[in-house]
Protein backbone atom coordinates (compact mmCIF):
# COMPACT_ATOMS: atom_id res chain seq x y z
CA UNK A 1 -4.64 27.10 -6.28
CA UNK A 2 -7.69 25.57 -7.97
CA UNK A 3 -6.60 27.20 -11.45
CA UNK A 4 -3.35 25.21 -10.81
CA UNK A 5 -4.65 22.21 -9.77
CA UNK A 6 -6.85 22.33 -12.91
CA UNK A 7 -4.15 22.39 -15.43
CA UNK A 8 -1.65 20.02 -13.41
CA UNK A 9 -4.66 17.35 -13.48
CA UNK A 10 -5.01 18.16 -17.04
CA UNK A 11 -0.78 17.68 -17.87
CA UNK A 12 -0.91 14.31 -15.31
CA UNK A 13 -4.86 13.14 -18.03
CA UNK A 14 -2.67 14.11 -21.05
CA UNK A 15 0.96 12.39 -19.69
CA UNK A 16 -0.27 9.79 -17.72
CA UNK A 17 -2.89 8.58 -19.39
CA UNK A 18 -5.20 8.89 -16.44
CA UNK A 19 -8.62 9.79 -16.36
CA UNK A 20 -9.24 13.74 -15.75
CA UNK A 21 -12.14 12.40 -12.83
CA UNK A 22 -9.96 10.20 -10.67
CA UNK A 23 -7.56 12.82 -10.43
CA UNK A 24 -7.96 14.39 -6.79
CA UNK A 25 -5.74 17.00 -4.67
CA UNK A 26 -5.28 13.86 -1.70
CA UNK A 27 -4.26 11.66 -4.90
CA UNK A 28 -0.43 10.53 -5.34
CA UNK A 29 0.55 10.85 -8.33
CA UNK A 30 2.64 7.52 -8.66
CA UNK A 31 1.18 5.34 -6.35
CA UNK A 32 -2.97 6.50 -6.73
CA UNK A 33 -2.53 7.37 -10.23
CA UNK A 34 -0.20 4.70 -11.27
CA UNK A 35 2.27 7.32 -13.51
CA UNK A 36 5.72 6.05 -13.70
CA UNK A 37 8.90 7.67 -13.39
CA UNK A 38 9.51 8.23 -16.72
CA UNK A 39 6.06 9.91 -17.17
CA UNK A 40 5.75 11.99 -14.22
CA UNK A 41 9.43 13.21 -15.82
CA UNK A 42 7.02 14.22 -18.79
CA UNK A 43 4.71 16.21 -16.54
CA UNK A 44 7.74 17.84 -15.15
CA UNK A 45 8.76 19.34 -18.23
CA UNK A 46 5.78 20.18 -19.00
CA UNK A 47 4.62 21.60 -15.66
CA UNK A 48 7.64 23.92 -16.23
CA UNK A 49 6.81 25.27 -19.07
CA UNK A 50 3.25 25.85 -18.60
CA UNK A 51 3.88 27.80 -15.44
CA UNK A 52 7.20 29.54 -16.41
CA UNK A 53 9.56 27.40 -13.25
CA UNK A 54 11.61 24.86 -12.60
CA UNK A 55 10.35 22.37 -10.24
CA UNK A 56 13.85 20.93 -8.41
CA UNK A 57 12.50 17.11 -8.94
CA UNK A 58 15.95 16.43 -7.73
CA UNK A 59 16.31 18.08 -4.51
CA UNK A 60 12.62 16.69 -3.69
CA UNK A 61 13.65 12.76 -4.77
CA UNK A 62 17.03 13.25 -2.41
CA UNK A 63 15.05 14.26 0.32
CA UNK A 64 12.74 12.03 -0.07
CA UNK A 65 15.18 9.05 -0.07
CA UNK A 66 17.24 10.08 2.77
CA UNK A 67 14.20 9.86 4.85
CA UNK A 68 14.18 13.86 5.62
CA UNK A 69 10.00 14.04 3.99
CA UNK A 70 7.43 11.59 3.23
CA UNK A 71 6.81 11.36 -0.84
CA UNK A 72 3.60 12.77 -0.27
CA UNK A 73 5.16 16.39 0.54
CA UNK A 74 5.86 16.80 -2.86
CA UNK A 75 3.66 13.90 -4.84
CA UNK A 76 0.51 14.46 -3.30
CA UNK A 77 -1.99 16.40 -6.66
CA UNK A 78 -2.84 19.19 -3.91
CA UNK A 79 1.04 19.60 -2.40
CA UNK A 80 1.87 19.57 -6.09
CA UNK A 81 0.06 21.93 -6.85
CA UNK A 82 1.28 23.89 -3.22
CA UNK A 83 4.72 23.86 -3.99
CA UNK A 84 4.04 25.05 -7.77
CA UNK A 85 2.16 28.12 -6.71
CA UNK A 86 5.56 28.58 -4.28
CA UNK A 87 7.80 28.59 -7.33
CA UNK A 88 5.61 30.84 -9.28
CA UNK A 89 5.56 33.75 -6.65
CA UNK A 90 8.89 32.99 -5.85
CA UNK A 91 9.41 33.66 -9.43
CA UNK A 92 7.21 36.55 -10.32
CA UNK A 93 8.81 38.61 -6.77
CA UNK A 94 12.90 37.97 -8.72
């Protein structure tokens, strides 16, 4: 996980124009790091294509707004970076 967490705090420096040092795995990415919408869509894309997925940013926002997680399941640097690794093996084992 700490090579991923490494290069997702490096896309959220580059994208969100946030300083690679205040980026930490208990950090939000909205609401610590202060990325919008629009650029955390930026970090999606890219996310995807450095790591070969597709992260379902839908899916999370729904359940997220229907009250079935807390933002920080999926926002959180470190959960991030959890459910990234997921994808990848998920990905790797098809």
């Amino acid at each position: 996980m700490q090579q991923t967490f490494e290069k997702v705090a490096q896309i959220i420096s580059e994208n969100g124009d946030v300083p690679i040092g205040d980026i930490k795995a208990e950090s939000h990415v909205m609401t610590d790091l202060g990325v919008d919408s629009l650029a955390f869509l930026d970090m999606a894309f890219e996310i995807d294509q450095t790591f070969n997925i597709k992260l379902p940013i839908d899916d999370w926002m729904q359940s997220v707004n229907e009250g079935k997680v807390k933002s920080e399941e999926f926002f959180l640097v470190g959960n991030l970076c959890k459910n990234i690794d997921q994808l990848v093996s998920r990905a790797v084992a098809a």
